[in-house]
Protein backbone atom coordinates (compact mmCIF):
# COMPACT_ATOMS: atom_id res chain seq x y z
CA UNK A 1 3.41 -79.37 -0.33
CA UNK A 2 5.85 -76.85 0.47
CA UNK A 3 9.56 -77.72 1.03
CA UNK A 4 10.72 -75.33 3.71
CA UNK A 5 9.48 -75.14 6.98
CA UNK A 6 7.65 -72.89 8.54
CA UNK A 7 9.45 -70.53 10.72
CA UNK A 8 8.54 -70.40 14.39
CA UNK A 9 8.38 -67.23 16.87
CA UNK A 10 10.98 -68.00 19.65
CA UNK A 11 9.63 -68.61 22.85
CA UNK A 12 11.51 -65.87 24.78
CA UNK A 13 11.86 -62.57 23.26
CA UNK A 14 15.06 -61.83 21.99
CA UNK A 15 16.20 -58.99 24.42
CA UNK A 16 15.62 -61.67 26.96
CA UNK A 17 17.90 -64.16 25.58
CA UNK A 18 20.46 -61.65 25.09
CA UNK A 19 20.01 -60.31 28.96
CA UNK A 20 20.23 -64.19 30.21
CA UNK A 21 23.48 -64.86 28.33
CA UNK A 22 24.97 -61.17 29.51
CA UNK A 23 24.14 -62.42 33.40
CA UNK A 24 25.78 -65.89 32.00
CA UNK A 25 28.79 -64.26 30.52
CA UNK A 26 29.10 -61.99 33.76
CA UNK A 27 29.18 -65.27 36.31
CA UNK A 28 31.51 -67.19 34.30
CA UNK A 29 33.99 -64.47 34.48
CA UNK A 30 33.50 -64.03 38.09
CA UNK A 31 33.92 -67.49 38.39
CA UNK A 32 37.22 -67.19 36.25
CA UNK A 33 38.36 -64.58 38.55
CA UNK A 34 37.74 -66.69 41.31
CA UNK A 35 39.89 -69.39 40.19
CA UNK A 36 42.84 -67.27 38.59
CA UNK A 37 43.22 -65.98 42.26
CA UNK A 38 42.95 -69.53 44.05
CA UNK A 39 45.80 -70.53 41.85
CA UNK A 40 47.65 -67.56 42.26
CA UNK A 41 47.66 -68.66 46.08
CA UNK A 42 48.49 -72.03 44.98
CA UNK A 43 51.70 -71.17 43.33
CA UNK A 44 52.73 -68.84 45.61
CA UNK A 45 52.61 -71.64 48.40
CA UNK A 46 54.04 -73.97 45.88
CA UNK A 47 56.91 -71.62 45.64
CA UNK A 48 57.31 -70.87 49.03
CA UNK A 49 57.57 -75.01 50.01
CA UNK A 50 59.79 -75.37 47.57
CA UNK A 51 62.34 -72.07 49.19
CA UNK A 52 61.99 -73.74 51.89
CA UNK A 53 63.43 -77.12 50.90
CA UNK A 54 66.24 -75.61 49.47
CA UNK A 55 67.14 -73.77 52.62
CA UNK A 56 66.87 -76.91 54.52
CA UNK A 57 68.86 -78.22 51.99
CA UNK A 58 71.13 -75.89 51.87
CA UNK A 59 71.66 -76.54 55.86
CA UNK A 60 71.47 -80.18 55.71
CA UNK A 61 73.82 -80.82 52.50
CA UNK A 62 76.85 -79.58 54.45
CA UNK A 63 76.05 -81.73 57.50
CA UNK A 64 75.51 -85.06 55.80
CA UNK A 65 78.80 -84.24 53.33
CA UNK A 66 80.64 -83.98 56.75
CA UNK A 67 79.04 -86.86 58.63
CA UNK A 68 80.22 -89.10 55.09
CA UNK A 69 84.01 -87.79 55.41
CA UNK A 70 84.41 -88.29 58.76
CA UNK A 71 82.73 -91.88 58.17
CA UNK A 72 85.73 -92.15 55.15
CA UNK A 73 87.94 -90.86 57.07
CA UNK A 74 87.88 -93.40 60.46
CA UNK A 75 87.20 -96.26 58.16
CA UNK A 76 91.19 -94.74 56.14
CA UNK A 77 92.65 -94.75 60.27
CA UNK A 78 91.17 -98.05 60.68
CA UNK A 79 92.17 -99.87 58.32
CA UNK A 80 96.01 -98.62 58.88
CA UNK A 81 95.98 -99.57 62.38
CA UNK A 82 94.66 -102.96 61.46
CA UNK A 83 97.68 -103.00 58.36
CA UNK A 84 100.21 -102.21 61.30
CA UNK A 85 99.12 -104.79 63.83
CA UNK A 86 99.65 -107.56 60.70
């Protein structure tokens, strides 16, 4: 009895197998291409969602700072007129 094994011919010819995995190799990168750009588009609307919550920030901020002092500052007048009337 012989230890190795016998060697078998490949079903498919080897320039096949080669030509399959080429056409393999060529859709996966299309397929890579595919998604680099559909993130690409995702970050660039992240980005853009994101300027634009700053600039409504940036608009807001100012108007809620002011809404707080004028809240501080009626509650100060109150309370003095209050003190006076003691």
């Amino acid at each position: 009895m012989s230890e190795t094994p016998d060697a078998k011919a490949p079903a498919r010819p080897a320039a096949e197998i080669i030509a399959e995995i080429e056409t393999e190799r060529a859709g996966l990168d299309d397929a890579l291409t595919a998604l680099r750009g559909s993130l690409d588009e995702t970050l660039d609307a992240g980005v853009q969602r994101v300027k634009s919550a700053g600039a409504k920030a940036r608009v807001v901020g100012p108007v809620v700072a002011g809404v707080v002092v004028s809240l501080f500052a009626g509650r100060a007048i109150l309370r003095r007129r209050a003190a006076r009337k003691k």
